[in-house]
Protein backbone atom coordinates (compact mmCIF):
# COMPACT_ATOMS: atom_id res chain seq x y z
CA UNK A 1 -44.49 -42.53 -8.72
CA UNK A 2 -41.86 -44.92 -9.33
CA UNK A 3 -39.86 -46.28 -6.46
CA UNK A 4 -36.25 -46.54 -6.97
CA UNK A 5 -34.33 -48.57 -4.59
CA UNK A 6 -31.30 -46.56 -5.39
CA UNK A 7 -32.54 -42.89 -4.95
CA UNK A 8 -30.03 -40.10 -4.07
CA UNK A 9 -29.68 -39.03 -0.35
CA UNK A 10 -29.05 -35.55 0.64
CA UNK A 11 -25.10 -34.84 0.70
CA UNK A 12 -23.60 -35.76 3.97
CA UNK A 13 -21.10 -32.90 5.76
CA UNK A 14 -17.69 -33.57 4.32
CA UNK A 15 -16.11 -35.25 7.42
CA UNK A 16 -13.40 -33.32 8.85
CA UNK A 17 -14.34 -29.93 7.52
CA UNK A 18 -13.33 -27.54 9.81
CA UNK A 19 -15.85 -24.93 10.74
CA UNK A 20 -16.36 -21.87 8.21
CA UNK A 21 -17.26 -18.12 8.59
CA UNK A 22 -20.72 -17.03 9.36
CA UNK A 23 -22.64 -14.23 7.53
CA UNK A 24 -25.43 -13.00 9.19
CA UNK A 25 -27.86 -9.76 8.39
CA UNK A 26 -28.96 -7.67 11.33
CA UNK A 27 -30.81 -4.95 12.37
CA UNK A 28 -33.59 -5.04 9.76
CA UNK A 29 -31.37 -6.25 7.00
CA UNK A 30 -28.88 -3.22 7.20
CA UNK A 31 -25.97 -4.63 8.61
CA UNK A 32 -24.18 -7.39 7.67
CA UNK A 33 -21.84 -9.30 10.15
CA UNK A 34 -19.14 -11.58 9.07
CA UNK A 35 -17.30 -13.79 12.02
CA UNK A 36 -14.62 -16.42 11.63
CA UNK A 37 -14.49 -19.75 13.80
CA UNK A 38 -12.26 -17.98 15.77
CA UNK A 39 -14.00 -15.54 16.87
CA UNK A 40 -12.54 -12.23 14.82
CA UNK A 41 -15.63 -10.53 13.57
CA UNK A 42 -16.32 -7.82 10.92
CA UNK A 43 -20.09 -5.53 10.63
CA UNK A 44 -20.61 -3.16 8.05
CA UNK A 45 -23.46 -0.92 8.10
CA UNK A 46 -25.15 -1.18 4.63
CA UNK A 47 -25.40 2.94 4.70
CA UNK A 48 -22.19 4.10 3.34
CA UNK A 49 -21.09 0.41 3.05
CA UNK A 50 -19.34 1.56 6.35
CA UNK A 51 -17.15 -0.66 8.31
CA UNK A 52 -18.33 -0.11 12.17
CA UNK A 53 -16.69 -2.93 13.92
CA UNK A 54 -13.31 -4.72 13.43
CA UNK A 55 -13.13 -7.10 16.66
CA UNK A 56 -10.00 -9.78 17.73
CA UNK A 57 -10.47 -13.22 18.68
CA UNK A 58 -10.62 -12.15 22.31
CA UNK A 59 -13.48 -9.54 21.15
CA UNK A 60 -11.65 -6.62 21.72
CA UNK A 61 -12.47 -3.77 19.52
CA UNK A 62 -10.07 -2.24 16.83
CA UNK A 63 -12.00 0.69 15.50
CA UNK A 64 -13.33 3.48 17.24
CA UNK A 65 -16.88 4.23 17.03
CA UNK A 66 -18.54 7.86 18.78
CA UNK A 67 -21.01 6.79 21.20
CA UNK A 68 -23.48 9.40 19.40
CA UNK A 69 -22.47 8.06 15.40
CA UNK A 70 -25.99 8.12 13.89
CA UNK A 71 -26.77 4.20 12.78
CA UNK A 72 -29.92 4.72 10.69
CA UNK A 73 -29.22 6.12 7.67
CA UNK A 74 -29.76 9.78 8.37
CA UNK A 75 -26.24 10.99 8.37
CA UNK A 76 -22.62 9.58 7.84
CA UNK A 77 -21.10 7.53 10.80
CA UNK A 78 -18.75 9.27 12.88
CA UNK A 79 -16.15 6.55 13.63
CA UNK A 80 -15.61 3.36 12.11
CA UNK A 81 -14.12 3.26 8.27
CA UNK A 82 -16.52 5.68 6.43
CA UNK A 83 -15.43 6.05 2.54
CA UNK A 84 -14.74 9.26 0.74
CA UNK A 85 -15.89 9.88 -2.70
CA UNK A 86 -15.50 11.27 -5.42
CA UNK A 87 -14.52 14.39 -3.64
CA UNK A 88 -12.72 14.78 -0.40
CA UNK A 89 -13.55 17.79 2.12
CA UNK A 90 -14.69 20.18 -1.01
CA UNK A 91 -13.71 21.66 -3.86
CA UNK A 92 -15.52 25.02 -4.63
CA UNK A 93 -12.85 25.35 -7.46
CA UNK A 94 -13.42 21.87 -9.15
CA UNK A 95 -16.68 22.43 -11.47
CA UNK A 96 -17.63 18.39 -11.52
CA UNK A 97 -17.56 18.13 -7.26
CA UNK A 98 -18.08 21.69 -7.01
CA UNK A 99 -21.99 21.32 -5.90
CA UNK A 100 -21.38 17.53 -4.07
CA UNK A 101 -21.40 18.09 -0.02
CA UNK A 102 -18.21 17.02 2.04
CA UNK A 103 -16.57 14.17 0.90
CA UNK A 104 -19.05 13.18 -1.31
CA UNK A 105 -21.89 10.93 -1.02
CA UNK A 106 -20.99 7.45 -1.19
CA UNK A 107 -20.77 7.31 2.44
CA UNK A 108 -24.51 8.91 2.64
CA UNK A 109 -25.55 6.23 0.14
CA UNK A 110 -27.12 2.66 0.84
CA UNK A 111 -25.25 0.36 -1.12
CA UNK A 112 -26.44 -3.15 -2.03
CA UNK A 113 -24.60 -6.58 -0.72
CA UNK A 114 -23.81 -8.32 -3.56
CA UNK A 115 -22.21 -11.51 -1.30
CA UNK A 116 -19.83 -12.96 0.01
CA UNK A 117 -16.73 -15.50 -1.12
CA UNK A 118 -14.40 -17.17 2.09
CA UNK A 119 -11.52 -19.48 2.06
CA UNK A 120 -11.90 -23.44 2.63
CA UNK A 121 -8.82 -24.24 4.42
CA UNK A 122 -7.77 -26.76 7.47
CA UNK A 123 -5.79 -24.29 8.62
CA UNK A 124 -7.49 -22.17 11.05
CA UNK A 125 -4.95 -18.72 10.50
CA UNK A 126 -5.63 -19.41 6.49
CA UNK A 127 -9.27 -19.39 6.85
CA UNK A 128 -10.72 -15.71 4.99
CA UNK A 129 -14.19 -14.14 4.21
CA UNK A 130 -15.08 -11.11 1.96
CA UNK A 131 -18.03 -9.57 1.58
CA UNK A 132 -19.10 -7.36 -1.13
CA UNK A 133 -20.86 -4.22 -1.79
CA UNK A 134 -22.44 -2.44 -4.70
CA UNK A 135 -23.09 1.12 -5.78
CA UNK A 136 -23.53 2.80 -9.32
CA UNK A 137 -25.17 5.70 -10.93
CA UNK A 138 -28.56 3.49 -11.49
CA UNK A 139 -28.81 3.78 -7.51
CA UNK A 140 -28.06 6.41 -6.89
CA UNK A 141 -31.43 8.73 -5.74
CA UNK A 142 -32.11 11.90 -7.86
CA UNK A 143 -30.84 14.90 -6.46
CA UNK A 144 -27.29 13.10 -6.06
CA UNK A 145 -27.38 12.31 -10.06
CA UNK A 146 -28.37 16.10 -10.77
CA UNK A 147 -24.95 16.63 -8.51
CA UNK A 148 -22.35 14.29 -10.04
CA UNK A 149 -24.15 13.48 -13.54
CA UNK A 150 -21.93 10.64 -14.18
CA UNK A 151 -22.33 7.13 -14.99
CA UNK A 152 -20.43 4.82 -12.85
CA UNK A 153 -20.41 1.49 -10.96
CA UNK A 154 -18.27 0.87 -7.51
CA UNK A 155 -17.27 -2.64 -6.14
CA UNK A 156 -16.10 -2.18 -2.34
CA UNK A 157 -14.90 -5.60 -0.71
CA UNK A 158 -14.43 -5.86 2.75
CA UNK A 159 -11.50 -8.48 3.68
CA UNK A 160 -11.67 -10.02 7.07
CA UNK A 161 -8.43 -12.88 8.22
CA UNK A 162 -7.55 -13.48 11.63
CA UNK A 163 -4.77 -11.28 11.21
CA UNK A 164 -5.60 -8.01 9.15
CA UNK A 165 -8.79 -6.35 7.44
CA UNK A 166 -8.54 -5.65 4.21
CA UNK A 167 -10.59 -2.93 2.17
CA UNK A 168 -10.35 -2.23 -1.55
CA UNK A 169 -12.71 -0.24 -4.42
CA UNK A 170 -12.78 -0.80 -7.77
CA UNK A 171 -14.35 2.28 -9.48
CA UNK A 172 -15.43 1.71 -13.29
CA UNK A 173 -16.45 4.59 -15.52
CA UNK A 174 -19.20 2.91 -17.56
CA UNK A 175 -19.67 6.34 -19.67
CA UNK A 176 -18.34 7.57 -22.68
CA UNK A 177 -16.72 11.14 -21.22
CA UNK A 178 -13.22 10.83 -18.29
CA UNK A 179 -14.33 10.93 -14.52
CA UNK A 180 -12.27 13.11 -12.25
CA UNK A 181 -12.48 12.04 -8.04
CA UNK A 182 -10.77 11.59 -5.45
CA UNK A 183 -11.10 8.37 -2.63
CA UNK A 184 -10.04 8.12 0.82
CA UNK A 185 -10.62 5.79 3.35
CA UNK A 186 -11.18 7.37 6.54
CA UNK A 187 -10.08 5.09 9.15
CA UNK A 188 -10.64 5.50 12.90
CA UNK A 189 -8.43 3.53 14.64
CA UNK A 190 -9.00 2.97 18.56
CA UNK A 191 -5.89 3.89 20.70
CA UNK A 192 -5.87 3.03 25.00
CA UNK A 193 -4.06 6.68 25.45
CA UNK A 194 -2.63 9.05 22.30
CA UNK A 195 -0.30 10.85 23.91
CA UNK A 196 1.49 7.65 23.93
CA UNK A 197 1.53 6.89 20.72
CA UNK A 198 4.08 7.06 17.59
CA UNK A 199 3.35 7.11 13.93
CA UNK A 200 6.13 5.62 11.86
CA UNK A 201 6.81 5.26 8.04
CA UNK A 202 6.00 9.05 6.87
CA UNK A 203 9.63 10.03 7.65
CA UNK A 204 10.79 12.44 5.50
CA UNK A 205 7.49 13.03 4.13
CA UNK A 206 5.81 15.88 2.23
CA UNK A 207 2.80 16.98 4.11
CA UNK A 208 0.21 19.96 3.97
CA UNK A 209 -1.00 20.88 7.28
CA UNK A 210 -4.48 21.96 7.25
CA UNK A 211 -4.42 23.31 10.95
CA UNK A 212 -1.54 25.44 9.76
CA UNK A 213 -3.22 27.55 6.31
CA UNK A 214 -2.47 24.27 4.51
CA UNK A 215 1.44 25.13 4.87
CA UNK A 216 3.65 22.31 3.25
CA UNK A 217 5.89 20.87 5.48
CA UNK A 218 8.09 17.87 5.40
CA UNK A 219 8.35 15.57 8.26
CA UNK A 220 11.01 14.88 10.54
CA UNK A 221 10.82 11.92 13.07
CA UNK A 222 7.57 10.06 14.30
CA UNK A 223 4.45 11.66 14.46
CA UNK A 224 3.29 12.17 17.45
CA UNK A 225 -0.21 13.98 19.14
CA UNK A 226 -0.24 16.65 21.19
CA UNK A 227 -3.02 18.80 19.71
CA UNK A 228 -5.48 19.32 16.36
CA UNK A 229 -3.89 17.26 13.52
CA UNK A 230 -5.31 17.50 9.89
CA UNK A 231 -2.49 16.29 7.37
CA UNK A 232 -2.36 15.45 4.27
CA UNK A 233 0.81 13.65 3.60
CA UNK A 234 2.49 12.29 0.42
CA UNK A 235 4.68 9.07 1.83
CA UNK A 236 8.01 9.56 0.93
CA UNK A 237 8.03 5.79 0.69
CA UNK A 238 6.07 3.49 -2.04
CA UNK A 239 2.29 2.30 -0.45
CA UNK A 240 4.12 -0.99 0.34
CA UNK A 241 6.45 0.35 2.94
CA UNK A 242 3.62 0.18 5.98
CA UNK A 243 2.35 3.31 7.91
CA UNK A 244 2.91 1.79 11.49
CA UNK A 245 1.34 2.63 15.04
CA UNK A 246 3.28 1.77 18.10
CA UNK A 247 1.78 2.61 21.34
CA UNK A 248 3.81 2.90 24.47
CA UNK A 249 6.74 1.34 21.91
CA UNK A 250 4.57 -1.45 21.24
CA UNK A 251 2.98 -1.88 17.76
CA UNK A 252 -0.76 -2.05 17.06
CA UNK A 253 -1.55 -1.41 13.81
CA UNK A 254 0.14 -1.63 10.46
CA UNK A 255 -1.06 -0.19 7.31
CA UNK A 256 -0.03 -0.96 3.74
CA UNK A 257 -1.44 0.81 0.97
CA UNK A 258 -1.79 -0.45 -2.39
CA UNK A 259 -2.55 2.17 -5.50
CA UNK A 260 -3.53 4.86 -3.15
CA UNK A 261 -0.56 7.74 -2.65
CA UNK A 262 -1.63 9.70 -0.05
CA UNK A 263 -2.16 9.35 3.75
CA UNK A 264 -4.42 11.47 6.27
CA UNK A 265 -3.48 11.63 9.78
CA UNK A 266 -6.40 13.15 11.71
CA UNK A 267 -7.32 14.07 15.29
CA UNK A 268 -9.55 16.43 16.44
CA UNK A 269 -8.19 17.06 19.71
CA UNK A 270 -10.17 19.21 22.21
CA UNK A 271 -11.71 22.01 21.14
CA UNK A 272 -12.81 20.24 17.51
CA UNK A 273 -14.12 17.42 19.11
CA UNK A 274 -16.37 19.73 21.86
CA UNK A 275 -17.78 21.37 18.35
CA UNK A 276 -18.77 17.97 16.65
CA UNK A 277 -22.39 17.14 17.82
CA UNK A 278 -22.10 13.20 16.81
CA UNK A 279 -18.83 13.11 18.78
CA UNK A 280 -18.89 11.42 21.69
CA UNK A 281 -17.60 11.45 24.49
CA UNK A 282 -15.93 14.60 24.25
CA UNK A 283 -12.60 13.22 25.27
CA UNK A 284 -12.97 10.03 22.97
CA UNK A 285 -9.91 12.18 21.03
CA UNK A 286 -7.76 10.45 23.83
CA UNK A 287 -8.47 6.86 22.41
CA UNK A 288 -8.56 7.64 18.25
CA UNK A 289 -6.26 8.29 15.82
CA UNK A 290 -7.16 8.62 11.91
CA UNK A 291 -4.94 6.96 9.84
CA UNK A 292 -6.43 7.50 6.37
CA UNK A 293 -5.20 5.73 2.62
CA UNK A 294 -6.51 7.79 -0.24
CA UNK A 295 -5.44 9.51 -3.08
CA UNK A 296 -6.88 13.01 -2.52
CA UNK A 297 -3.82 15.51 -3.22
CA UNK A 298 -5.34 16.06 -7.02
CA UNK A 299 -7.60 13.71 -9.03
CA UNK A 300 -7.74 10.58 -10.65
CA UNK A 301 -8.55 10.92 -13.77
CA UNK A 302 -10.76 7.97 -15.33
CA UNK A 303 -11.34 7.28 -19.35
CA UNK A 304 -14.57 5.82 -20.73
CA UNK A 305 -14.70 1.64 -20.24
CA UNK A 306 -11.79 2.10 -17.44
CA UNK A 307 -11.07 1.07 -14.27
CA UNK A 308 -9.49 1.90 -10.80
CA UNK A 309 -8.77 0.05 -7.95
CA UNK A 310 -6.95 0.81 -4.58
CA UNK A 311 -6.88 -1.00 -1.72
CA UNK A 312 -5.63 -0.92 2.23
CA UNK A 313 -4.88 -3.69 5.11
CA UNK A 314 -4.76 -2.99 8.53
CA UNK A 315 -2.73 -5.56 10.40
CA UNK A 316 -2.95 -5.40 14.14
């Protein structure tokens, strides 16, 4: 072996290079855990790609996660940000999601990581990580493809900043006939008490109330809780103008939309939340409220080779 006297050294740290999000898997390689050198910190459960914690710099925890939410891959988290597709609820009356079970089953699927991209900044609040997950027709097991026979692929990205979480899919129909579906991300947001808080933004809205025989009603003033909520509302204002939560007057969360029309406000309230098993504990209705971005009030409608994408941010 020759001996150079002028052979290459490792690459020394860039000096000055200010520390950089950490990825980590966990749990027997089915969670993934971003963090930024801050401290915020984002974990997504590989099952359902399913966003199950969204934590501050002081650690404190923005979603809200049942104590009972099954973790292993046998059903779909309750809590968290589960995603809806291609169907939300069900639709007896649509022939393609006629057979699929309640909303669908990419949040009963195991969707791959396909990495991770983050900001290099020296600016601490500029400083960014998003991960990325994977899920087609190829994975899809069996008795889901005899359900939905449709060939598809789904990029969900997962946006963590110090300031907001972002989360956007990309659905591409990689077959030659349209795909019809719906999408919805189903957002649990943690509250301290709900009957102090005010949803802003939907004034004026069109909404069908589900607790009410799916009556359409329009809006009038802040949304407020003070029993079963189920809506389905159509902002009267573009997916820019942000859905806000203020609690005691104070804000806490702030949702803009981008490409998805439609917005689900959801809380089970007493009796609906004693009837869910995997809710718990039976008053946790007191410190959730579902504020949901979809499009869900009729379907998307995809052509071969094409491509749709809609995305949310949750500032808090």
């Amino acid at each position: 072996m020759v001996d150079r006297r002028n052979r290459p050294t490792a690459l020394a740290t860039t000096p000055g290079l200010p520390p950089q999000p950490q990825v980590n898997f966990s749990h027997e390689n089915s969670r993934v855990t971003a963090v930024l050198p801050a401290g915020e910190s984002v974990e997504v459960l590989l099952y359902g790609a399913t966003v199950i914690s969204w934590k501050n710099r002081f650690g404190i925890e923005k979603l809200w996660l049942s104590d009972a939410a099954k973790l292993d891959g046998s059903k779909a988290v309750r809590g968290g940000i589960p995603l809806v597709f291609p169907v939300f609820g069900t639709a007896p009356d649509h022939a393609a999601t006629s057979k699929l079970p309640q909303h669908g089953f990419a949040r009963n699927s195991r969707w791959e990581f396909l990495g991770k991209s983050s900001s290099e900044s020296a600016s601490p609040s500029d400083i960014s990580v998003k991960l990325d997950f994977g899920l087609s027709s190829a994975t899809l097991d069996d008795q889901v493809k005899s359900l939905w026979p449709y060939t598809f692929s789904i990029i969900y990205s997962v946006t963590l900043t110090p300031e907001n979480l972002s989360t956007s899919i990309v659905v591409t129909n990689d077959g030659n006939q349209p795909i019809e579906f719906q999408t919805l991300m189903h957002t649990y947001l943690r509250v301290e008490d709900i009957s102090k808080i005010q949803v802003t933004g939907l004034e004026e809205s069109d909404y069908v109330d589900k607790v009410d025989a799916a009556k359409e009603k329009k809006q009038s003033g802040a949304v407020t809780i003070a029993g079963e909520v189920d809506r389905v509302y159509s902002p009267a204002k573009g997916p820019s103008s942000p859905v806000v939560v203020t609690e005691d007057g104070e804000t806490v969360f702030s949702i803009v939309r981008d490409n998805l029309k439609d917005v689900v406000v959801w809380n089970p309230w007493t009796d609906k939340a004693a009837g869910m098993g995997d809710f718990e504990p039976k008053d946790g209705f007191k410190n959730m409220i579902c504020i949901e971005a979809g499009s869900v009030k009729g379907w998307i409608t995809l052509d071969p080779s094409d491509a749709f994408e809609g995305a949310q941010t949750i500032s808090d």
